[in-house]
PDB file of N, CA and C in Angstrom:
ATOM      1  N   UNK A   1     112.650  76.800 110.302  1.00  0.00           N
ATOM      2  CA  UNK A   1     112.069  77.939 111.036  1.00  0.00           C
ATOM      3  C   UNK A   1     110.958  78.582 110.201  1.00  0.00           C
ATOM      4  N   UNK A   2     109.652  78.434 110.987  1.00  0.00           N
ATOM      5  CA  UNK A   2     108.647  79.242 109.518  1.00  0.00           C
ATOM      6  C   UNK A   2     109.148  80.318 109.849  1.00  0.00           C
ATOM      7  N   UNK A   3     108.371  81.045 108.300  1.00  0.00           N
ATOM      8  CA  UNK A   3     108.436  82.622 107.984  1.00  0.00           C
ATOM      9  C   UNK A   3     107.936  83.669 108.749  1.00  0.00           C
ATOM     10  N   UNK A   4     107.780  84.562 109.183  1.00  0.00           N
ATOM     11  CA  UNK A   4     107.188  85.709 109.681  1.00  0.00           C
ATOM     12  C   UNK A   4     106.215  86.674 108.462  1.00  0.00           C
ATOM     13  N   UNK A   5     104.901  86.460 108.899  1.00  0.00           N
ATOM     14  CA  UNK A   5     103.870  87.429 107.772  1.00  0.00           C
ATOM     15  C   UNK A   5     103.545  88.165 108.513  1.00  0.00           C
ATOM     16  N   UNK A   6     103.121  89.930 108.367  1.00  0.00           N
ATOM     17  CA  UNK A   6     102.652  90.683 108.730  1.00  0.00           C
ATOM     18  C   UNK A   6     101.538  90.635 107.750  1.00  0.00           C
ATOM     19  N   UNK A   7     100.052  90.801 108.612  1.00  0.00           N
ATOM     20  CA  UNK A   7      98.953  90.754 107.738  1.00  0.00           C
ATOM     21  C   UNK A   7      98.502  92.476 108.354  1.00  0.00           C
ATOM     22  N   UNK A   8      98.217  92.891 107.097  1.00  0.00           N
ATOM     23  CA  UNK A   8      97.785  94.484 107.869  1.00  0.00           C
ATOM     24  C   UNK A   8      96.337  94.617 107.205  1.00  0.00           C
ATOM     25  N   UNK A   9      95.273  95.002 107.774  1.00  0.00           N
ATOM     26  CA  UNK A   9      93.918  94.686 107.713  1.00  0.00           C
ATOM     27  C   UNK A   9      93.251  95.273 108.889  1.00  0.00           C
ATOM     28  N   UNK A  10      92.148  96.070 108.139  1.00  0.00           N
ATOM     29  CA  UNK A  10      91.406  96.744 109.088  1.00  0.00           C
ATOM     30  C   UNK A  10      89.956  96.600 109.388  1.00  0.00           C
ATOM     31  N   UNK A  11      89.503  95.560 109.079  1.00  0.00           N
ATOM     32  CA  UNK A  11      88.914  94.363 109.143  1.00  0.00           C
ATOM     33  C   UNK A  11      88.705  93.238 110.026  1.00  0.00           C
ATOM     34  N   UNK A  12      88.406  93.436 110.786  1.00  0.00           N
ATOM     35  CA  UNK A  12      88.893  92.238 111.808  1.00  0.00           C
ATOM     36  C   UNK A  12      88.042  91.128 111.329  1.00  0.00           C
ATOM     37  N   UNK A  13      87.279  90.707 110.746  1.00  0.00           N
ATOM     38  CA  UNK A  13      86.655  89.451 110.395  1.00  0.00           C
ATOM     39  C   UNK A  13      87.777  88.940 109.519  1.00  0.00           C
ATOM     40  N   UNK A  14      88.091  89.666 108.564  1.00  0.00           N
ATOM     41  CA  UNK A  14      88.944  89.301 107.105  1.00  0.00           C
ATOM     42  C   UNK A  14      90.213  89.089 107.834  1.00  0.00           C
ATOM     43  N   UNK A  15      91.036  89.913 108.585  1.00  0.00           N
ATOM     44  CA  UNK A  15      92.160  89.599 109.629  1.00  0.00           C
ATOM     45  C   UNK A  15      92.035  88.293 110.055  1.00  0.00           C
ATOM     46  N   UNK A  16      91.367  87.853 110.851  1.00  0.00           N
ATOM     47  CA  UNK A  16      90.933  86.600 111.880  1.00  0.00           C
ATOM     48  C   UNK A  16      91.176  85.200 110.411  1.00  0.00           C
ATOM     49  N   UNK A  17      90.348  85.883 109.238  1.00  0.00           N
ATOM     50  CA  UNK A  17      90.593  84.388 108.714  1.00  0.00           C
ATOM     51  C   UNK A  17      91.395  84.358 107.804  1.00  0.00           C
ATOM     52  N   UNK A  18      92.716  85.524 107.355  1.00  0.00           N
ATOM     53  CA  UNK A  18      93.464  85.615 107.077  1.00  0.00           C
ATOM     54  C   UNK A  18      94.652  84.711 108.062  1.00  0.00           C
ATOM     55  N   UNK A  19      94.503  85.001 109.092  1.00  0.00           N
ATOM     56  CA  UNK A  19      95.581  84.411 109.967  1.00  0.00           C
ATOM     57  C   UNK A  19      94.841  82.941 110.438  1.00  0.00           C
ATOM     58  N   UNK A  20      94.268  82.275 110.276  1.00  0.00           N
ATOM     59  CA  UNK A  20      93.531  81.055 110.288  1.00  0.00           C
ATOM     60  C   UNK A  20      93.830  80.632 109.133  1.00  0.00           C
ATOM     61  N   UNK A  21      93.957  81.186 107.896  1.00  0.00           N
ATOM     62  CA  UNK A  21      94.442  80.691 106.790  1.00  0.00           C
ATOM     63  C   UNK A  21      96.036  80.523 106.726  1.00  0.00           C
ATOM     64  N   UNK A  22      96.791  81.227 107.112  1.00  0.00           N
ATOM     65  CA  UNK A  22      98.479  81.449 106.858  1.00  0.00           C
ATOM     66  C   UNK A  22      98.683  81.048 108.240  1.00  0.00           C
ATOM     67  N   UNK A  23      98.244  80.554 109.411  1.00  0.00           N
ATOM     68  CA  UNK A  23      99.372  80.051 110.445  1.00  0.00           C
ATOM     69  C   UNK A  23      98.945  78.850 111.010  1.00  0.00           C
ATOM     70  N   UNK A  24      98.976  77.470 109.923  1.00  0.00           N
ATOM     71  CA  UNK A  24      99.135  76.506 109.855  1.00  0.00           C
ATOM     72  C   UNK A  24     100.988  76.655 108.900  1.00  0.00           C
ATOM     73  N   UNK A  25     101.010  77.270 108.899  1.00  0.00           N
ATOM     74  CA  UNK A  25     102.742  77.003 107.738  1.00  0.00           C
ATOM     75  C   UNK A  25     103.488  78.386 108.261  1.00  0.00           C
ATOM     76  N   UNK A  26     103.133  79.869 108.670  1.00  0.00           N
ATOM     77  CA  UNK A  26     103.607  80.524 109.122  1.00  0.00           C
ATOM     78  C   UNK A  26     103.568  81.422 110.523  1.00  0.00           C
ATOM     79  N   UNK A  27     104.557  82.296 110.870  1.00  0.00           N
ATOM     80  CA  UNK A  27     104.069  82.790 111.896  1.00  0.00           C
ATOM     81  C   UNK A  27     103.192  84.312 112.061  1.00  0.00           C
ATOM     82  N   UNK A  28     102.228  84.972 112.445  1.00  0.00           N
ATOM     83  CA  UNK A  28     101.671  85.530 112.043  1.00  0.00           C
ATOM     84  C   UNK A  28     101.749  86.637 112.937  1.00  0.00           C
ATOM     85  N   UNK A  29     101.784  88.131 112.499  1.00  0.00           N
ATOM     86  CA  UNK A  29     101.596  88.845 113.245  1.00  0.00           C
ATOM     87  C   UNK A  29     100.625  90.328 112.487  1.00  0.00           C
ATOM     88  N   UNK A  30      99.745  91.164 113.331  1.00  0.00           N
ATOM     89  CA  UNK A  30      98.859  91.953 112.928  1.00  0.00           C
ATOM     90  C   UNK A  30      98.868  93.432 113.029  1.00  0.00           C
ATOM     91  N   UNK A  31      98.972  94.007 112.012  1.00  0.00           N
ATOM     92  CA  UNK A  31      98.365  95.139 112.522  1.00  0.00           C
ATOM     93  C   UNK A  31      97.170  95.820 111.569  1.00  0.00           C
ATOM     94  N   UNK A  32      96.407  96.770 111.888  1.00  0.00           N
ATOM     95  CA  UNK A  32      95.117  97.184 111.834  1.00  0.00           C
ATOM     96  C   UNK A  32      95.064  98.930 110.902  1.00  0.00           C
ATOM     97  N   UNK A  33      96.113  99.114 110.940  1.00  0.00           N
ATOM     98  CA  UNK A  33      96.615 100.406 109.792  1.00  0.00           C
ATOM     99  C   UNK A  33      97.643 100.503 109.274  1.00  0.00           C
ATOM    100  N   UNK A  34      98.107 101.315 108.391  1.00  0.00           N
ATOM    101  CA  UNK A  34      99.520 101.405 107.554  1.00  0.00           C
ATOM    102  C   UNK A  34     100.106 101.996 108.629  1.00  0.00           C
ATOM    103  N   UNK A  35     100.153 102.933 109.994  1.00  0.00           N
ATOM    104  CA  UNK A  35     100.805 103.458 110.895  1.00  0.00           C
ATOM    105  C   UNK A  35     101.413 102.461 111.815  1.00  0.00           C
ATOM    106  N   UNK A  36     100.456 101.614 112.006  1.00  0.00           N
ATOM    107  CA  UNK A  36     100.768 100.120 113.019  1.00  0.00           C
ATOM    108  C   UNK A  36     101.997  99.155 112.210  1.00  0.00           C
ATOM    109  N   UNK A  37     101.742  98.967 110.907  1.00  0.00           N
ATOM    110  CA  UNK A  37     102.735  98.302 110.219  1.00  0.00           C
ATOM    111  C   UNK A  37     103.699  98.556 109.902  1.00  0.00           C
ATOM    112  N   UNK A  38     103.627 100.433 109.989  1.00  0.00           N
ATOM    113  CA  UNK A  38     105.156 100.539 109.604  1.00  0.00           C
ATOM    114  C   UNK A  38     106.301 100.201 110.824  1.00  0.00           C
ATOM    115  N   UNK A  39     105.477 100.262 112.115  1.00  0.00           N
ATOM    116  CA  UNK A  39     106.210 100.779 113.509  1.00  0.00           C
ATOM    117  C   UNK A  39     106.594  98.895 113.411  1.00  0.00           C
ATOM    118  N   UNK A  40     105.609  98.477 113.933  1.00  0.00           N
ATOM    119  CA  UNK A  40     105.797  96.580 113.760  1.00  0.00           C
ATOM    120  C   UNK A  40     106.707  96.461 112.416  1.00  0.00           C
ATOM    121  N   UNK A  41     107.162  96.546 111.249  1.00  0.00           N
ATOM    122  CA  UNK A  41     107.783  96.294 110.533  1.00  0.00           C
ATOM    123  C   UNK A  41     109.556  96.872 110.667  1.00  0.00           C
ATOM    124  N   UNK A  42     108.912  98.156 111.345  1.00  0.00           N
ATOM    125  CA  UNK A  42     110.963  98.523 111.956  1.00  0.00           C
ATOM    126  C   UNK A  42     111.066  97.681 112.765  1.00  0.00           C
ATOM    127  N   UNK A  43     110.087  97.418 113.985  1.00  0.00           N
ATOM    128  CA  UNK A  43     110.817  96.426 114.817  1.00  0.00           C
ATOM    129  C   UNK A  43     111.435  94.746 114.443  1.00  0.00           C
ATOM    130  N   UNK A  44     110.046  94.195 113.724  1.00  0.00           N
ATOM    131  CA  UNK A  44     110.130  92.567 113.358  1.00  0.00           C
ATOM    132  C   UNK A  44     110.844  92.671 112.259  1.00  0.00           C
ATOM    133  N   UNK A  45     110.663  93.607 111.271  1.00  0.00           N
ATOM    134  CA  UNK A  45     111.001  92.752 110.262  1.00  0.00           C
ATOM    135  C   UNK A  45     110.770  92.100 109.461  1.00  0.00           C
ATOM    136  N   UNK A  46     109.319  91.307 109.342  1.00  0.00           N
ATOM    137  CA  UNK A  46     109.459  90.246 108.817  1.00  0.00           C
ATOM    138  C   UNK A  46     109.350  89.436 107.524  1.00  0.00           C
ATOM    139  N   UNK A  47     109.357  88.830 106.956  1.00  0.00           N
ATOM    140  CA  UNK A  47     109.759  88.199 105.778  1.00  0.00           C
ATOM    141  C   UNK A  47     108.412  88.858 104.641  1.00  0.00           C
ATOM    142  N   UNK A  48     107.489  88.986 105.183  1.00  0.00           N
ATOM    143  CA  UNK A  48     106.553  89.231 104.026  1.00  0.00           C
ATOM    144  C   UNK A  48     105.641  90.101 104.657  1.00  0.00           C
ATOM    145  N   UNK A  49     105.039  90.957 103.771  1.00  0.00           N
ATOM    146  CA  UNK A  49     103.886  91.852 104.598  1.00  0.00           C
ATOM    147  C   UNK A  49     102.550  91.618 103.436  1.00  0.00           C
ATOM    148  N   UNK A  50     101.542  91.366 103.667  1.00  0.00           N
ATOM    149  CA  UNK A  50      99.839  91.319 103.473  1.00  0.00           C
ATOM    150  C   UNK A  50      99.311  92.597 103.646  1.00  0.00           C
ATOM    151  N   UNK A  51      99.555  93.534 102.576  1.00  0.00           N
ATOM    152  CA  UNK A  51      99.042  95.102 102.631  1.00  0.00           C
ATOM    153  C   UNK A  51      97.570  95.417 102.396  1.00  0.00           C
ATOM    154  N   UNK A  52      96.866  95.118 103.060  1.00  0.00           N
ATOM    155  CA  UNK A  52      95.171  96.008 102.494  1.00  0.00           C
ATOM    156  C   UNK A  52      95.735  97.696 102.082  1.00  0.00           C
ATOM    157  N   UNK A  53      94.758  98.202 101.165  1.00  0.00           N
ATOM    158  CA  UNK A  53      94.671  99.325 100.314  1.00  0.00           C
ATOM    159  C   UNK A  53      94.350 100.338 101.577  1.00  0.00           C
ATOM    160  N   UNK A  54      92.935  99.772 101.790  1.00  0.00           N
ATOM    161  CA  UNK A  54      91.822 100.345 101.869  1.00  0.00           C
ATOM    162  C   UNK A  54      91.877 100.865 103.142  1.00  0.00           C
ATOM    163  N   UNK A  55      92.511 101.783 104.533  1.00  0.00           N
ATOM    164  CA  UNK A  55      92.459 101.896 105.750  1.00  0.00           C
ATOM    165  C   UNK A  55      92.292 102.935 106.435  1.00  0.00           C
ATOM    166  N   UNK A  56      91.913 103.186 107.547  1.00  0.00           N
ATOM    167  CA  UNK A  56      92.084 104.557 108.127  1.00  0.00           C
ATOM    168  C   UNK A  56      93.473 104.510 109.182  1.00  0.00           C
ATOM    169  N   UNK A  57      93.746 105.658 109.322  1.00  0.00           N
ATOM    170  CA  UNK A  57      95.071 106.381 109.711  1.00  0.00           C
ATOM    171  C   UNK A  57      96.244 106.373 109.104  1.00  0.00           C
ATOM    172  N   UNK A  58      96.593 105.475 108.399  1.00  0.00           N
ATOM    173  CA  UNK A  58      97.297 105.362 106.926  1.00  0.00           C
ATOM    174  C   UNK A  58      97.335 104.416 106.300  1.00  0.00           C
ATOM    175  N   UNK A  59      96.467 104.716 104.652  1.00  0.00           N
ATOM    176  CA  UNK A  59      96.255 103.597 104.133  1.00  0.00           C
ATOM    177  C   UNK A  59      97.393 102.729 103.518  1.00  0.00           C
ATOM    178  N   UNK A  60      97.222 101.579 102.928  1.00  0.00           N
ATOM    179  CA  UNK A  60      98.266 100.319 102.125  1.00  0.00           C
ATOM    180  C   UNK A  60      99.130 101.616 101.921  1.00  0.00           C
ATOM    181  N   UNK A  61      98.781 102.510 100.576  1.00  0.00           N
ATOM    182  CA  UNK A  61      99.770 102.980  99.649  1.00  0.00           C
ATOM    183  C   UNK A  61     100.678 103.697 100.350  1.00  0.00           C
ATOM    184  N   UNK A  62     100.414 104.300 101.676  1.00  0.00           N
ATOM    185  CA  UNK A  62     101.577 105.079 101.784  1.00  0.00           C
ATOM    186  C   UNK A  62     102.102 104.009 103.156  1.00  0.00           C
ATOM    187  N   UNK A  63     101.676 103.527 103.750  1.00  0.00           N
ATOM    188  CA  UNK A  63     102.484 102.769 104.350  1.00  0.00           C
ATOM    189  C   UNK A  63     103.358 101.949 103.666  1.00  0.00           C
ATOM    190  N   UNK A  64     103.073 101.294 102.469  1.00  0.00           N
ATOM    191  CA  UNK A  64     103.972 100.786 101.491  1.00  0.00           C
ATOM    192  C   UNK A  64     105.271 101.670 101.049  1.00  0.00           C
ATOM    193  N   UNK A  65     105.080 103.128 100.651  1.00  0.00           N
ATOM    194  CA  UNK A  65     106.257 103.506 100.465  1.00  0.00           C
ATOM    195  C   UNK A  65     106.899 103.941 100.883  1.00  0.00           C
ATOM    196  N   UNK A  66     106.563 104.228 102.827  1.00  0.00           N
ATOM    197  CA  UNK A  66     107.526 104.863 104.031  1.00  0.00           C
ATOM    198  C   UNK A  66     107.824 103.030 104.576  1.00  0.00           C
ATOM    199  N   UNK A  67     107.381 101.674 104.293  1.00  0.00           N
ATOM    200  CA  UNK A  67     108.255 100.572 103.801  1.00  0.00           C
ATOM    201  C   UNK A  67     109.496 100.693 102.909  1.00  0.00           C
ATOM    202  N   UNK A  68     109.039 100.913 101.867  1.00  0.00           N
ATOM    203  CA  UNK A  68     109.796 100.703 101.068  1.00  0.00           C
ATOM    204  C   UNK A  68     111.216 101.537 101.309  1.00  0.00           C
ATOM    205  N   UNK A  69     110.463 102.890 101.359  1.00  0.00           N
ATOM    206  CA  UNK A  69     111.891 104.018 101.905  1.00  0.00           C
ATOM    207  C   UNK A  69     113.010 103.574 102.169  1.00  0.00           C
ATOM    208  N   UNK A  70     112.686 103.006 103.563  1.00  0.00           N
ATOM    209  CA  UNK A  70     113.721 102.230 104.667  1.00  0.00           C
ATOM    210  C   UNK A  70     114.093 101.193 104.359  1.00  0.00           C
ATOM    211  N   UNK A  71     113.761 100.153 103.659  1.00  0.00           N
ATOM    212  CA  UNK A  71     113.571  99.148 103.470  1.00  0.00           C
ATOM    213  C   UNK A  71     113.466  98.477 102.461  1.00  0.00           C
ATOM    214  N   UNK A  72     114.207  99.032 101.428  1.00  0.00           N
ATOM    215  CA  UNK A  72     114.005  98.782 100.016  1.00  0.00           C
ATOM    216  C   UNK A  72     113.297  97.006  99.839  1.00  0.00           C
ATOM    217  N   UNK A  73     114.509  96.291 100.354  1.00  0.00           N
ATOM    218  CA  UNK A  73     113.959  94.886 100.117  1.00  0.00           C
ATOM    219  C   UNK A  73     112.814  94.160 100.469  1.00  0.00           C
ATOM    220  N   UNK A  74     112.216  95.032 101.503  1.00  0.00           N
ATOM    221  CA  UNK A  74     110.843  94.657 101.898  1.00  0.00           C
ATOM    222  C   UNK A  74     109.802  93.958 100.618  1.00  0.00           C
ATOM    223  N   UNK A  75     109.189  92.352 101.369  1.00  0.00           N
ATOM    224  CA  UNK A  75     107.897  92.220 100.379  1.00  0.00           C
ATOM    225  C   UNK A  75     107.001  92.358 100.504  1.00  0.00           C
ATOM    226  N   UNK A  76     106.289  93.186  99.593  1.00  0.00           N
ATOM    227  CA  UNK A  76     105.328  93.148 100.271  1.00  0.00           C
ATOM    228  C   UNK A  76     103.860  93.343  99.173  1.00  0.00           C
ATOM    229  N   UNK A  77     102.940  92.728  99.355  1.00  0.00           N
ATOM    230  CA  UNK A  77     102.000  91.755  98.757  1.00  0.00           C
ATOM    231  C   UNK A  77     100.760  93.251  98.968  1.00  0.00           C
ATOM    232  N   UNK A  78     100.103  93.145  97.963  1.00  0.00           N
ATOM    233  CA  UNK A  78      99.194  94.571  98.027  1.00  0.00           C
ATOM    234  C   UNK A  78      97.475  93.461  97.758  1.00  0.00           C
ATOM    235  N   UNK A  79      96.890  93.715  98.971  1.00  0.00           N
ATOM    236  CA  UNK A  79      95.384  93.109  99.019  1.00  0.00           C
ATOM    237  C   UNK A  79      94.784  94.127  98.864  1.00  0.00           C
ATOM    238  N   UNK A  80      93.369  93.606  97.952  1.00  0.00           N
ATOM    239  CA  UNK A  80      92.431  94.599  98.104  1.00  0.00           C
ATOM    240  C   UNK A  80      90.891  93.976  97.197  1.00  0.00           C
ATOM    241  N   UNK A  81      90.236  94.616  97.676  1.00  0.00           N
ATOM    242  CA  UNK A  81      89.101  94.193  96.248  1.00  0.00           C
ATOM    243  C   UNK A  81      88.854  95.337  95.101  1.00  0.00           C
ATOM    244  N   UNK A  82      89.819  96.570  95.282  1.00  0.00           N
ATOM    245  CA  UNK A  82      89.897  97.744  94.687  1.00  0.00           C
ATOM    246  C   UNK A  82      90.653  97.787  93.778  1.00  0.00           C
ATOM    247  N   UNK A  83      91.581  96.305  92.751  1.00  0.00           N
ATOM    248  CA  UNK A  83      92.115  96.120  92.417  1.00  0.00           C
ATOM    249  C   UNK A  83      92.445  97.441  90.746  1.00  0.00           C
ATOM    250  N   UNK A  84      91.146  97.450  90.501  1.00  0.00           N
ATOM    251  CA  UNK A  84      90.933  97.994  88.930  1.00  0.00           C
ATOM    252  C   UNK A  84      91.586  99.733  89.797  1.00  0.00           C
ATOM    253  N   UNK A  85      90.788 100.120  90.401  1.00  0.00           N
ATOM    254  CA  UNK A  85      91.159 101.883  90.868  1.00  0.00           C
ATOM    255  C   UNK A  85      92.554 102.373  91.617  1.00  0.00           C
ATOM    256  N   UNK A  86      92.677 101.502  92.641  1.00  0.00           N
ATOM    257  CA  UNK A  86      94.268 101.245  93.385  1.00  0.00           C
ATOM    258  C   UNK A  86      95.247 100.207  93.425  1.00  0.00           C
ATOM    259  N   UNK A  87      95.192  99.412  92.032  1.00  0.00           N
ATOM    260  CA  UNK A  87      96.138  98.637  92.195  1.00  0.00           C
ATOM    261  C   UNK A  87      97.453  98.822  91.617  1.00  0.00           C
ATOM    262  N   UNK A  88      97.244  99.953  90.402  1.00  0.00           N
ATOM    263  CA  UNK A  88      98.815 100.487  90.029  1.00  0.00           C
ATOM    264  C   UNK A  88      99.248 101.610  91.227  1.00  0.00           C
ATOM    265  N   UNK A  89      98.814 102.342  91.907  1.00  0.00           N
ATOM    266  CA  UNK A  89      99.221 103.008  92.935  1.00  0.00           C
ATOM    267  C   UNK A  89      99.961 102.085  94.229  1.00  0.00           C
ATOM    268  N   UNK A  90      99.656 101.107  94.432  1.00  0.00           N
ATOM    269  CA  UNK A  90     100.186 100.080  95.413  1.00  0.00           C
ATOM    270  C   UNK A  90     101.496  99.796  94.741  1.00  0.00           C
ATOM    271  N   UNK A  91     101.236  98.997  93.459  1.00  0.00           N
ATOM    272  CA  UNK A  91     102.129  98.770  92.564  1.00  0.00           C
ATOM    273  C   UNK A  91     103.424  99.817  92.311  1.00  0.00           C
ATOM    274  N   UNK A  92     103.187 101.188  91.903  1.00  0.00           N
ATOM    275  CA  UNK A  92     103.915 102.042  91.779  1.00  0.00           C
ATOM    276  C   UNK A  92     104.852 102.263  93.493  1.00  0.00           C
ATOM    277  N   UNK A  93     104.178 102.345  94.830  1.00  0.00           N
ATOM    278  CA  UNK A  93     104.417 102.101  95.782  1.00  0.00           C
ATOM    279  C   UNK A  93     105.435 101.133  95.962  1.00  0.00           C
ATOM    280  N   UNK A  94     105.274  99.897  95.491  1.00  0.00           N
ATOM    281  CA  UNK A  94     106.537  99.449  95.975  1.00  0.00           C
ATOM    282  C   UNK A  94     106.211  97.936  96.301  1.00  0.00           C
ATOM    283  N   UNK A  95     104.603  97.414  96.088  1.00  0.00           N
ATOM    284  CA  UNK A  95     104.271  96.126  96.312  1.00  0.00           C
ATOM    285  C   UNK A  95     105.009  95.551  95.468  1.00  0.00           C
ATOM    286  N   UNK A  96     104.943  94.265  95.366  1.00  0.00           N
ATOM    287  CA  UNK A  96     105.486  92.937  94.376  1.00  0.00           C
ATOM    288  C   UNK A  96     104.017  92.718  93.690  1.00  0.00           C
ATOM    289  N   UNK A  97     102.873  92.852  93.849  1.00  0.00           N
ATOM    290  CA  UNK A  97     101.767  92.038  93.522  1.00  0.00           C
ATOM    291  C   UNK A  97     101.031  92.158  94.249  1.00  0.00           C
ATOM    292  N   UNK A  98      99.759  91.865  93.417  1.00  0.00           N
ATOM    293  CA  UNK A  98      98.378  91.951  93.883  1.00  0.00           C
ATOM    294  C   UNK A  98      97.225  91.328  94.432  1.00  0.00           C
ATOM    295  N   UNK A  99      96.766  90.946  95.685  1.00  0.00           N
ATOM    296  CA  UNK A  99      96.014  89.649  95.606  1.00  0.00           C
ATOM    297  C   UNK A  99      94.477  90.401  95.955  1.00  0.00           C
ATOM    298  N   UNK A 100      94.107  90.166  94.543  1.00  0.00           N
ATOM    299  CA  UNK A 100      92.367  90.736  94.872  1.00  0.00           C
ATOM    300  C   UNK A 100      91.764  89.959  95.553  1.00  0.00           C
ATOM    301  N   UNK A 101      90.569  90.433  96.004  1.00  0.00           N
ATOM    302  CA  UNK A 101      89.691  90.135  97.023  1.00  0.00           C
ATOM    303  C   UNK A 101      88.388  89.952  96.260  1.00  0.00           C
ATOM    304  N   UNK A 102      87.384  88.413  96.476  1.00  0.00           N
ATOM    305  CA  UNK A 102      87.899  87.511  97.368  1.00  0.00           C
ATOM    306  C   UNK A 102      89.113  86.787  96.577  1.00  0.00           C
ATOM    307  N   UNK A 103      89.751  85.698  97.746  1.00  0.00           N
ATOM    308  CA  UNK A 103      90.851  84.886  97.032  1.00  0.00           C
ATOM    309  C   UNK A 103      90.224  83.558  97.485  1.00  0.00           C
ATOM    310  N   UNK A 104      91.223  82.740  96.784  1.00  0.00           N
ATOM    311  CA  UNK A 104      90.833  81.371  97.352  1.00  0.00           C
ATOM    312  C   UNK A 104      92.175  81.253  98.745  1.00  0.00           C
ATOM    313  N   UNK A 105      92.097  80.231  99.836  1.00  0.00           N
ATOM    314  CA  UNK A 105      93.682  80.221 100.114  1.00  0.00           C
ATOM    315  C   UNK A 105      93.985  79.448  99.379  1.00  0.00           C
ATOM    316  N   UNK A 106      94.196  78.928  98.410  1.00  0.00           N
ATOM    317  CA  UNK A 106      95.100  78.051  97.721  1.00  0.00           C
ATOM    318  C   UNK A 106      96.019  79.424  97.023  1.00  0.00           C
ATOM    319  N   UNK A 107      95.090  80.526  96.527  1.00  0.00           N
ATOM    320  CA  UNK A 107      95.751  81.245  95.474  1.00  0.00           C
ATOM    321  C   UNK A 107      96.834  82.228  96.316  1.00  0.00           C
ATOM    322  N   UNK A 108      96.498  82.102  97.808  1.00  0.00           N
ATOM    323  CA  UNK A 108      96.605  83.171  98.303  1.00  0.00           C
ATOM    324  C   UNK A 108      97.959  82.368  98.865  1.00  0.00           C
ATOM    325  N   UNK A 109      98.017  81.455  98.874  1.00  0.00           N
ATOM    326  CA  UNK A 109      98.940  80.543  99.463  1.00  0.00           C
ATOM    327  C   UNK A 109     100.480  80.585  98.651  1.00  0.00           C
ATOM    328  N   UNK A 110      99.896  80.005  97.219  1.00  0.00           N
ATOM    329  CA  UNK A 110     100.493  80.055  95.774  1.00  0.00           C
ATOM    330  C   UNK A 110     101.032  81.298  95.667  1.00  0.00           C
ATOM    331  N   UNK A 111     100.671  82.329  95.846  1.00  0.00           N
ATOM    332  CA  UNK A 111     101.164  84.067  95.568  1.00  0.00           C
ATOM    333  C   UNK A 111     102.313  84.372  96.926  1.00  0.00           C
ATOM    334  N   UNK A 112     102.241  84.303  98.169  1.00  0.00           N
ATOM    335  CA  UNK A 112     103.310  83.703  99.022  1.00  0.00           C
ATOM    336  C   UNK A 112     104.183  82.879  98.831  1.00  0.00           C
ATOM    337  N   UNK A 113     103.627  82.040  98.831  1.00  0.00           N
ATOM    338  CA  UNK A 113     104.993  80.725  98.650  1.00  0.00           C
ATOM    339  C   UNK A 113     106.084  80.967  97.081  1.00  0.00           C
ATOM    340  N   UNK A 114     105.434  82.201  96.352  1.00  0.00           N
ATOM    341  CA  UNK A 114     106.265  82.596  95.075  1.00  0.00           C
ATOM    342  C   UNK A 114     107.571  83.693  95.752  1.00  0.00           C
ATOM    343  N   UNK A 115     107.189  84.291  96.854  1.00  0.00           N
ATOM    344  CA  UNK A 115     108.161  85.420  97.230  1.00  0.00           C
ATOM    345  C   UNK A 115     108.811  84.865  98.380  1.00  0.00           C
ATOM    346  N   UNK A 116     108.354  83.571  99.254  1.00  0.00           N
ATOM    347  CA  UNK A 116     109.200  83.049 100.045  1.00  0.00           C
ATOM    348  C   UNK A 116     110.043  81.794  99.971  1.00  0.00           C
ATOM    349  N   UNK A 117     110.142  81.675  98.707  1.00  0.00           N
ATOM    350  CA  UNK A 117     111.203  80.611  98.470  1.00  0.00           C
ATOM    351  C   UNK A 117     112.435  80.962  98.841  1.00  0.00           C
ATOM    352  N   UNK A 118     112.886  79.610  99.960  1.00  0.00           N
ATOM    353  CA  UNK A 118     114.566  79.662 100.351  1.00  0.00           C
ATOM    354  C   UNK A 118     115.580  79.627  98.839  1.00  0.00           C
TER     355      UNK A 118
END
């Protein structure tokens, strides 16, 4: 059964080839702010979340830690190209890790496939 990724991205170009990249191997689902992901994440669930920093109506960091709240075990993967200014704040939040921007998908692949091993 593939995995379930929530890619959260407010971006829709970077979205589009985010999920062109990850759903050849998983199943993919979107949302577009930290408000959208938290609501989609009570409902689905799902195995891994793809956090952008950077958003309007609520950004990565605090959607990450009203995640985490509920949800202690939640994974969830902190994107950004803001790595040097917001990446211990994500971090402190409650991500696992960081995948700066740009990535390759191999790396981006490699950094997943580390938190979804059966």
């Amino acid at each position: 059964m593939p995995k379930w990724i929530l890619i959260v991205e407010d971006d829709s170009a970077i979205l589009e080839v985010l999920e062109t990249m990850l759903s050849e191997k998983y199943r993919v689902m979107k949302a577009t702010n930290g408000k959208e992901a938290v609501k989609i994440y009570r409902m689905l669930k799902p195995d891994l979340v793809l956090m952008d920093i950077m958003m309007p109506v609520m950004d990565g960091i605090e959607a990450t830690k009203e995640i985490k709240s509920k949800y202690p075990n939640a994974k969830i993967l902190g994107v950004t190209a803001f790595a040097s200014q917001k990446g211990k704040e994500i971090l402190e939040a409650g991500a696992l890790e960081i995948i700066e921007k740009p990535f390759t998908k191999k790396k981006l692949l490699e950094t997943i496939e580390k938190y979804l091993k059966d």
